[in-house]
Protein backbone atom coordinates (compact mmCIF):
# COMPACT_ATOMS: atom_id res chain seq x y z
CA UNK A 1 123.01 110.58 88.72
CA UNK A 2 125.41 109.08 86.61
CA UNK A 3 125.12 105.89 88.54
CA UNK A 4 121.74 105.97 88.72
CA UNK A 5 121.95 105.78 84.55
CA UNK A 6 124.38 103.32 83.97
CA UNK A 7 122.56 100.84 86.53
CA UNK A 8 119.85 99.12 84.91
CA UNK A 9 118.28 97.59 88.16
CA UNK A 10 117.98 101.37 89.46
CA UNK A 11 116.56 102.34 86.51
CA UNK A 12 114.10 99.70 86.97
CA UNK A 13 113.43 100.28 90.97
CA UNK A 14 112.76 104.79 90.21
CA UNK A 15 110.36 103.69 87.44
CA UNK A 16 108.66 101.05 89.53
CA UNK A 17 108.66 103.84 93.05
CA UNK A 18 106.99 106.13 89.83
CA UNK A 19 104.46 103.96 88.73
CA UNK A 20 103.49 103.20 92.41
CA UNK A 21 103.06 106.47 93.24
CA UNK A 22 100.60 107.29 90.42
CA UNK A 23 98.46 104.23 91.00
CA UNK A 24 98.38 105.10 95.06
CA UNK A 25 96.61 108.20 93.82
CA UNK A 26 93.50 105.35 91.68
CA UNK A 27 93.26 102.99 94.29
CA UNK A 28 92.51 106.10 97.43
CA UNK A 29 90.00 107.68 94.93
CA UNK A 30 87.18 105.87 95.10
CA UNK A 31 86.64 106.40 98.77
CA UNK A 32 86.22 110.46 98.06
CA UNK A 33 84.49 110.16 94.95
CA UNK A 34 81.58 108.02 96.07
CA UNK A 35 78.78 110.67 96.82
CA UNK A 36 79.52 112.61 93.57
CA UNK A 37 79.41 109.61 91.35
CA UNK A 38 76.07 109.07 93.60
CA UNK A 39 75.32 111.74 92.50
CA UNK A 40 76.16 111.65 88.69
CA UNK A 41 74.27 108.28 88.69
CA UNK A 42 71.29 109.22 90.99
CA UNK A 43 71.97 106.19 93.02
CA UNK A 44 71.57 105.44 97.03
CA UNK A 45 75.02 105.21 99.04
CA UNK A 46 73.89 101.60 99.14
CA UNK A 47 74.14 101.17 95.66
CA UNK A 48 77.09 102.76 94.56
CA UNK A 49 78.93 100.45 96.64
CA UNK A 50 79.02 98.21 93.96
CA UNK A 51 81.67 100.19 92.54
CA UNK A 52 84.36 98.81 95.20
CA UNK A 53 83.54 94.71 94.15
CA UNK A 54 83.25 96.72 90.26
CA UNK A 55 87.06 97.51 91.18
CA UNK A 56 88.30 94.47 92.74
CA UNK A 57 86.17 92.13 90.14
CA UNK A 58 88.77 93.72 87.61
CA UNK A 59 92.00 93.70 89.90
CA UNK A 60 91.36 89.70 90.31
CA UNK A 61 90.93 89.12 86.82
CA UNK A 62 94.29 90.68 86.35
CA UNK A 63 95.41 88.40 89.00
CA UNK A 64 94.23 85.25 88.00
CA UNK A 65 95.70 85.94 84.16
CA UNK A 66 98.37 88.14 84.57
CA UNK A 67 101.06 85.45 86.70
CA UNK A 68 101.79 83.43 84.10
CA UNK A 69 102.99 86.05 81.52
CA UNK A 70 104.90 87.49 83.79
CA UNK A 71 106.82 84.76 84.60
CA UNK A 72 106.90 84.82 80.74
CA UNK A 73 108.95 88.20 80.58
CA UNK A 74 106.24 90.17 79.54
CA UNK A 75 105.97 92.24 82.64
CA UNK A 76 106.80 95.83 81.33
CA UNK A 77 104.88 95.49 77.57
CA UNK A 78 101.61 94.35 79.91
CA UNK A 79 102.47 97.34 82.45
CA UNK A 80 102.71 99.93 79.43
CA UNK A 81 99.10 98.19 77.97
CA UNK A 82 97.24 98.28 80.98
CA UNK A 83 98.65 101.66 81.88
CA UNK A 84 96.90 103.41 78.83
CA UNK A 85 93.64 101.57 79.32
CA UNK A 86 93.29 102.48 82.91
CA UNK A 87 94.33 106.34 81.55
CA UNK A 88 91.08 105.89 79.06
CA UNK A 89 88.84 104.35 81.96
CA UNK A 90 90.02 107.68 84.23
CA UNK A 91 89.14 110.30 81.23
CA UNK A 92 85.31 108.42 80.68
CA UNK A 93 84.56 108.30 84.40
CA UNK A 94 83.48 111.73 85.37
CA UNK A 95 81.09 111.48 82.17
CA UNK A 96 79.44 108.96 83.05
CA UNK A 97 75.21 108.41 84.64
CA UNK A 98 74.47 104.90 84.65
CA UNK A 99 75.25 102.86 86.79
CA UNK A 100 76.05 99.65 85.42
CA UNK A 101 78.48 101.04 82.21
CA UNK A 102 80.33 103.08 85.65
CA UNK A 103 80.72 99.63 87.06
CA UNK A 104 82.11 98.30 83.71
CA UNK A 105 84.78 101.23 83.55
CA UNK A 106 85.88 101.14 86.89
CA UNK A 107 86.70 97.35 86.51
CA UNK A 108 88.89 98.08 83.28
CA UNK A 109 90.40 100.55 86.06
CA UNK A 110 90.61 97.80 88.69
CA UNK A 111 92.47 95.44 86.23
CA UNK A 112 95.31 98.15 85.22
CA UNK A 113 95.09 98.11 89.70
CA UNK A 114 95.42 94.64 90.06
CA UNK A 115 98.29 94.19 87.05
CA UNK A 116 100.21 97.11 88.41
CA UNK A 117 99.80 95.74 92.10
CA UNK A 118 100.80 92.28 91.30
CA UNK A 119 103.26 93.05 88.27
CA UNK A 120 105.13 95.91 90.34
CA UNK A 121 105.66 93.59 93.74
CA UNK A 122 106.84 90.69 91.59
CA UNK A 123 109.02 92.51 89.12
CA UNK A 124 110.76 93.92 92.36
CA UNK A 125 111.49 90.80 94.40
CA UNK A 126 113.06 89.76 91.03
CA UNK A 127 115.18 93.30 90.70
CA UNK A 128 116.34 93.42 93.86
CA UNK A 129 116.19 89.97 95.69
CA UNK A 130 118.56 90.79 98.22
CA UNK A 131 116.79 94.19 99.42
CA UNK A 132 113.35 92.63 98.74
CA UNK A 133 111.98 93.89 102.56
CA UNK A 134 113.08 97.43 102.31
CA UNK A 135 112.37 97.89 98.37
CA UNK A 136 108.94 96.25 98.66
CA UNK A 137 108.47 99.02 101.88
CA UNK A 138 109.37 101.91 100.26
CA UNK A 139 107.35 100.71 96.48
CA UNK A 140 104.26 100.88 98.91
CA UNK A 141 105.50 104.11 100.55
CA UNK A 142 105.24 105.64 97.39
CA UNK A 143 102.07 104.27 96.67
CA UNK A 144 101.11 105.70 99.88
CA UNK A 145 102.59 109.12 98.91
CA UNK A 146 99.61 109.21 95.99
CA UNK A 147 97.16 107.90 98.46
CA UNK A 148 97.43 110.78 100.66
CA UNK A 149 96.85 112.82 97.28
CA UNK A 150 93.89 111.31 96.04
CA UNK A 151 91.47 112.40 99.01
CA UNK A 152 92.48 116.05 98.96
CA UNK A 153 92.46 116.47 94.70
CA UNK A 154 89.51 115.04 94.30
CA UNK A 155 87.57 116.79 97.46
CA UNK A 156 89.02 119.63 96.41
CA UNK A 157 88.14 119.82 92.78
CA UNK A 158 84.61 118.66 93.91
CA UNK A 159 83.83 121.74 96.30
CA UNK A 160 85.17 124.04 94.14
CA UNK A 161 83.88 123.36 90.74
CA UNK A 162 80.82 120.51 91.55
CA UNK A 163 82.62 117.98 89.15
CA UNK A 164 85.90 115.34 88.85
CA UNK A 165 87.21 116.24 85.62
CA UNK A 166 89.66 117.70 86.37
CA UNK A 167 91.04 115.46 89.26
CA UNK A 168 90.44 112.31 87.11
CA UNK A 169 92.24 113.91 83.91
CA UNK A 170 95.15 114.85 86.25
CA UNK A 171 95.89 111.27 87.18
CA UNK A 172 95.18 109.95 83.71
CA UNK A 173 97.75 111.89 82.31
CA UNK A 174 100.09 110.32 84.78
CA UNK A 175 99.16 106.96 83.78
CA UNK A 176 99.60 107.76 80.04
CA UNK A 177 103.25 108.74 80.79
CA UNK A 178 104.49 105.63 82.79
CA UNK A 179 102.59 103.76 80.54
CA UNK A 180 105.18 105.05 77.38
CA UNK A 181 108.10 105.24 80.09
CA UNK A 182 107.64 101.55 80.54
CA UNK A 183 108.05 100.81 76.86
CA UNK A 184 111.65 101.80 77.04
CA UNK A 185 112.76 99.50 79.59
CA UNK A 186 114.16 95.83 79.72
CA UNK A 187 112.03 93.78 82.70
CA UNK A 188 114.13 91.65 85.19
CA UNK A 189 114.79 88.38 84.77
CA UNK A 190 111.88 85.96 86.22
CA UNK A 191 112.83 83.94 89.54
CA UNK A 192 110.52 81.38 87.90
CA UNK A 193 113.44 80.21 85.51
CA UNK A 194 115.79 79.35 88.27
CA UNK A 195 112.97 77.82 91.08
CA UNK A 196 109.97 76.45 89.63
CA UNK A 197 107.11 76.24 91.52
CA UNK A 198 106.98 72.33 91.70
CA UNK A 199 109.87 72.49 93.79
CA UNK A 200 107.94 73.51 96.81
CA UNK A 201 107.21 71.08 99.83
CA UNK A 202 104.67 70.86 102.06
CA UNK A 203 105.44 72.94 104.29
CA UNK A 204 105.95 75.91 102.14
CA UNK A 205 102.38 75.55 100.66
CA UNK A 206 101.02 75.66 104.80
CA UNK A 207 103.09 78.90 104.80
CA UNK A 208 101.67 80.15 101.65
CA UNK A 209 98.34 79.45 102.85
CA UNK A 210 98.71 80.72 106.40
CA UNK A 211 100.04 84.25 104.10
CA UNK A 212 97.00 84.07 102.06
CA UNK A 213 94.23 84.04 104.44
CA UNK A 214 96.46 86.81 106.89
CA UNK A 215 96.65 89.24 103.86
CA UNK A 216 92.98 88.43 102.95
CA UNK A 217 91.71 90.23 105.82
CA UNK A 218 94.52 92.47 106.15
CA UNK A 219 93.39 94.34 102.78
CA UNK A 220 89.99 93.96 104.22
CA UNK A 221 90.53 96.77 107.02
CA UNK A 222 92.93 98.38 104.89
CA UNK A 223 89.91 99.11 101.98
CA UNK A 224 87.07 99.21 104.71
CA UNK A 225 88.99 102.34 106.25
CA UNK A 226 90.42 104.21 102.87
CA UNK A 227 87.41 103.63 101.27
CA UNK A 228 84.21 104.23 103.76
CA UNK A 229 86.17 106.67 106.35
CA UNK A 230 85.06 110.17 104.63
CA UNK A 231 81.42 108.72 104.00
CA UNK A 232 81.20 107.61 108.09
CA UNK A 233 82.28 110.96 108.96
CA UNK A 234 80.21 113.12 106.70
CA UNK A 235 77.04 110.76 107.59
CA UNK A 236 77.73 110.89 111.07
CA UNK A 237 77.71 114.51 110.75
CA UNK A 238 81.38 114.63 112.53
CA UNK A 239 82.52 116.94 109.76
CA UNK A 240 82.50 118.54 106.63
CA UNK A 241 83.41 116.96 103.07
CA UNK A 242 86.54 119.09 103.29
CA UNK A 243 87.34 117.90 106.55
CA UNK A 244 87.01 114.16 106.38
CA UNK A 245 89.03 114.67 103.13
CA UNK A 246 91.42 115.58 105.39
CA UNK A 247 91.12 113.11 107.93
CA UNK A 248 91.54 110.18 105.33
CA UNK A 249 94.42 112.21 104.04
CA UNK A 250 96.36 111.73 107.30
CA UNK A 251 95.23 107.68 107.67
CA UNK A 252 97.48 107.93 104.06
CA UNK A 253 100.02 110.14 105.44
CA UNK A 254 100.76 107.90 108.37
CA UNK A 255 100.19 104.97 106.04
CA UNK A 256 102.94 106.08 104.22
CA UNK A 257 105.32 107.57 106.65
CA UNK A 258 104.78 103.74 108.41
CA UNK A 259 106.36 102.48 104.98
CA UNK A 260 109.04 104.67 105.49
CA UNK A 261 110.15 103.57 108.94
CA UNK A 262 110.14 99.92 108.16
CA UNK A 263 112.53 100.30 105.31
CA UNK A 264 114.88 102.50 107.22
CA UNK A 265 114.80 101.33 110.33
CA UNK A 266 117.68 99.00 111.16
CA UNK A 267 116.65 97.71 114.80
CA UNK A 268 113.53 95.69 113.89
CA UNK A 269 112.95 92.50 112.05
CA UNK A 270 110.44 92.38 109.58
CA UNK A 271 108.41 89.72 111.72
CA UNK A 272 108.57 91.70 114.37
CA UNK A 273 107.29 94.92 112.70
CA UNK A 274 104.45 92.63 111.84
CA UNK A 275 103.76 91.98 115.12
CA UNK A 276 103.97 95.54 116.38
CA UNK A 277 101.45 96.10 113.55
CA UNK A 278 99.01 94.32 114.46
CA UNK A 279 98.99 95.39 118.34
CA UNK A 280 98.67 98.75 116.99
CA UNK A 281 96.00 98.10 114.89
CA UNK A 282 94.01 96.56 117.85
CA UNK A 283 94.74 99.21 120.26
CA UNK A 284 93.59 102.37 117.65
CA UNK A 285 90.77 99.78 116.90
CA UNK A 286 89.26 99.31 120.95
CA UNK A 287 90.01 103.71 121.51
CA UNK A 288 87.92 104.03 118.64
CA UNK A 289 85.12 101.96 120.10
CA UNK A 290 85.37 103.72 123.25
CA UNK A 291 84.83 107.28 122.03
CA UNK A 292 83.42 107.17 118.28
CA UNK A 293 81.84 110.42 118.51
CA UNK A 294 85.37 112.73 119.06
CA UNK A 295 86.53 114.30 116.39
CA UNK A 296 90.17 114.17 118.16
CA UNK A 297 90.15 110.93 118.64
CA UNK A 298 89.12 110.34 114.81
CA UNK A 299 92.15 112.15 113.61
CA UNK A 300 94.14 110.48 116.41
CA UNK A 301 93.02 106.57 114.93
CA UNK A 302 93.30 107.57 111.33
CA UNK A 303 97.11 108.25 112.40
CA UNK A 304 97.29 104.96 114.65
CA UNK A 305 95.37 102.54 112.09
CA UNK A 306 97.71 104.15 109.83
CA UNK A 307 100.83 103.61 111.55
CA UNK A 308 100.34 100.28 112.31
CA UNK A 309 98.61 99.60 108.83
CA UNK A 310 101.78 100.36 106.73
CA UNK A 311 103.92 97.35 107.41
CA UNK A 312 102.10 94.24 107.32
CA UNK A 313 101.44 93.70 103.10
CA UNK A 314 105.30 94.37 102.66
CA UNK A 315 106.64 92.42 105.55
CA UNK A 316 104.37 89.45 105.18
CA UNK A 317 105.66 89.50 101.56
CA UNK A 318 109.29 90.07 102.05
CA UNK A 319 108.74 87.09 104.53
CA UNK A 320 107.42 84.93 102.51
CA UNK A 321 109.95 85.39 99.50
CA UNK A 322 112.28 84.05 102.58
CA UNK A 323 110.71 80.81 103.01
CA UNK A 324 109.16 80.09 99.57
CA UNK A 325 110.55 81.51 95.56
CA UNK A 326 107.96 83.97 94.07
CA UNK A 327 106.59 83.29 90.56
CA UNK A 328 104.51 84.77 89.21
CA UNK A 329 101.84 82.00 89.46
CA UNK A 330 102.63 81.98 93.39
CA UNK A 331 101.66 85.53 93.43
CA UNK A 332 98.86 85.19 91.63
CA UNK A 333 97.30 82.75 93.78
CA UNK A 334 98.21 85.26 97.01
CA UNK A 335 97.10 88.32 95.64
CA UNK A 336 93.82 86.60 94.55
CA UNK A 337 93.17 86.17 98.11
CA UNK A 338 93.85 89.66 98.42
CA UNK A 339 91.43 90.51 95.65
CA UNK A 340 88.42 88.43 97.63
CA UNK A 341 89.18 90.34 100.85
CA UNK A 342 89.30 93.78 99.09
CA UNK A 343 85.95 93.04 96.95
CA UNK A 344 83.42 91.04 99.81
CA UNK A 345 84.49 93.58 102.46
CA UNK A 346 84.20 96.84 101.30
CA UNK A 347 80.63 95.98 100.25
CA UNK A 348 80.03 93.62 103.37
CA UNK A 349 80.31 96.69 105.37
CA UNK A 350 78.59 98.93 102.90
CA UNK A 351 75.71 97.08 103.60
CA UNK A 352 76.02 96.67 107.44
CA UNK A 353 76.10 100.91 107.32
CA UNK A 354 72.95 101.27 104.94
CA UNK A 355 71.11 98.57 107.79
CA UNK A 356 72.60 100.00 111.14
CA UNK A 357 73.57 103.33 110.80
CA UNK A 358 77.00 104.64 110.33
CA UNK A 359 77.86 103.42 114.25
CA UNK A 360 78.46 100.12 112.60
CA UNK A 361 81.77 100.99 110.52
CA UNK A 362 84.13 101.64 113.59
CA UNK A 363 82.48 98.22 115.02
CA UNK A 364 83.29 96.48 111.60
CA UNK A 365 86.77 97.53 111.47
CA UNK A 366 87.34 96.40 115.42
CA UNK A 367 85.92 92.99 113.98
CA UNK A 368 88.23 92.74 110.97
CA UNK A 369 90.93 93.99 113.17
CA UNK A 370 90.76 91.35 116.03
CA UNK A 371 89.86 88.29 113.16
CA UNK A 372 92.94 89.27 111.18
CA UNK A 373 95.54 89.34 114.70
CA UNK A 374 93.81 85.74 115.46
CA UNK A 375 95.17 84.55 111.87
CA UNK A 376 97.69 85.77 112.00
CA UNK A 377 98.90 84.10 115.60
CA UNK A 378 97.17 80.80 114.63
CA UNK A 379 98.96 80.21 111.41
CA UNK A 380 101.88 82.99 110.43
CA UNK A 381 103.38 83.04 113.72
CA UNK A 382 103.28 79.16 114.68
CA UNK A 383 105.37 78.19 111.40
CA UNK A 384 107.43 81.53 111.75
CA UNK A 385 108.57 79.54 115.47
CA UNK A 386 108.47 76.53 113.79
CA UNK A 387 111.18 77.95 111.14
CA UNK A 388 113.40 79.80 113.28
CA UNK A 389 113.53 76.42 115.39
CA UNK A 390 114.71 74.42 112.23
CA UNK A 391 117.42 77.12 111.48
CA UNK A 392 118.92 76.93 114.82
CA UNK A 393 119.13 72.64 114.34
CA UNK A 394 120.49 73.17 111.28
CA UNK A 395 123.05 76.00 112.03
């Protein structure tokens, strides 16, 4: 403990796992809450789609206009802001029947996402440089941690009292208290200062693009399946609301324990936990075409998908800071390919369900699945060979 207090980069790293951890619990809550706030609007399922492009409209404004302040040392002053507005968009959202004002308020809650997301990454590359794959693993475990939370409070408080109040004022509160926590804290020093982004060749802007387009459509499957697995199930009349609370609770919980292993694990690289990954992914993906109508093999592809899930957005990023320096304007432009995936996909398969029938989803996810492997071995891997090929010339 005491060295836990007299370190300043710990002190940074347990408020950043924290902050993570609260925000997992926002960005898995959506998914649950989508026939009640139906509901509260009297909306189709079609239309309150919108909400997930409402979302991730908000995260990529963050993106696009938070990179350059934080490269500016305002990381934890913008954290602590956007941490109390996202706590007022969380206490107004339960209230709220029309549709278009919900859409407004959960964008304000998408850009306290997408600054928290982006800021949190960034500001721990910077911390701890030299740990930046296993920090980066275990920042997303814990945002797993209040993923696998989300689906079961806000199910829960549904059933048994017919509204989200009290689910929505829970997490709130833990927004409002990072949000002060963060006020007391000195932000790392940008990586900007020391390796501006002009200094980049070619070559690292055809790895930064090969990143961007992989992590696009890895968010894709990652939102398509948190988001739309407890509405396929109920629709599909596999199971109960309970139950397919529960169901998306264990894609979370092996979502998370995935983080876990690939920041503990000392055997495999990073690359190659990528790899696995996406092999997994493609195997839970073709079982699930093959019997979409067993609830067994439901809960046992919300596991896979979530096994082989949890690695890639760390990995690829902790690979990337080893080939190219991370600013904050670098990010940006990433994680606004992230944004694009996360807001045309969710609502790209929204619609296929309304025309086709729930049967569609697991197809969808095969297809995002199988695209995302063939960027991945088209671009990531041919310059990862390419690299490891210059090292060994040089060395």
């Amino acid at each position: 403990m005491k060295g836990f207090l007299n370190s300043p980069r710990q002190h940074r790293s347990y408020t950043y796992f924290v902050c993570f951890l609260i925000v997992g619990t926002l960005d898995a809550s959506l998914g649950p809450a989508l026939l009640p706030l139906a509901s509260n609007t009297q909306v189709s399922l079609e239309q309150i789609g919108i909400l997930f492009s409402a979302k991730w409209a908000g995260t990529l404004v963050a993106i696009l206009t938070m990179g350059t302040l934080f490269d500016r040392g305002w990381g934890h002053r913008l954290l602590s802001g956007l941490l109390l507005l996202g706590a007022g968009a969380l206490i107004l959202i339960p209230s709220l029947g029309w549709l278009p004002v919900l859409a407004v308020v959960i964008a304000l809650l998408g850009l306290t996402e997408g600054s928290v997301k982006l800021g949190g990454n960034l500001l721990m590359v910077w911390n701890e440089p030299e740990r930046s794959g296993s920090r980066l693993s275990l920042l997303n475990f814990c945002f797993g941690c209040g993923a696998i939370a989300a689906p079961l409070l806000v199910s829960g408080i549904w059933k048994q009292s017919g509204q989200l109040h009290g689910a929505y004022y829970v997490m709130a509160t833990g927004l409002a208290l990072v949000g002060v926590l963060f006020l007391f804290i000195p932000p790392p020093r940008p990586e900007a200062e020391s390796q501006p982004d002009h200094a980049m060749d070619r070559q690292h802007w055809k790895v930064v693009s090969g990143v961007t387009l992989f992590l696009f459509m890895y968010v894709g499957i990652e939102v398509v399946i948190g988001g739309w697995l407890p509405t396929y199930l109920v629709q599909s009349q596999l199971t109960s609301e309970i139950m397919a609370g529960w169901i998306t609770a264990a894609f979370w919980g092996a979502f998370t324990l995935g983080r876990l292993i690939a920041a503990i694990q000392p055997i495999w690289s990073g690359f190659r936990l990528i790899q696995s990954g996406l092999i997994g992914a493609g195997l839970s993906a073709t079982i699930w075409l093959m019997f979409p109508h067993s609830l067994i093999v439901v809960w046992g592809i919300a596991v896979g998908m979530g096994l082989s899930l949890a690695p890639l957005f760390p990995m690829t990023l902790a690979f990337l800071k080893e080939h190219v320096p991370l600013s904050g304007k670098l990010t940006s432009l990433i994680f606004t390919g992230i944004c694009i995936g996360a807001m045309s996909f969710p609502w790209s398969v929204g619609q296929v369900i309304a025309w086709g029938g729930p049967h569609t989803f697991v197809w969808s996810v095969w297809g995002l699945v199988v695209t995302a492997g063939l960027v991945f071995w088209l671009g990531v891997n041919r310059y990862q060979v390419r690299a490891t090929g210059m090292l060994q010339r040089l060395t």
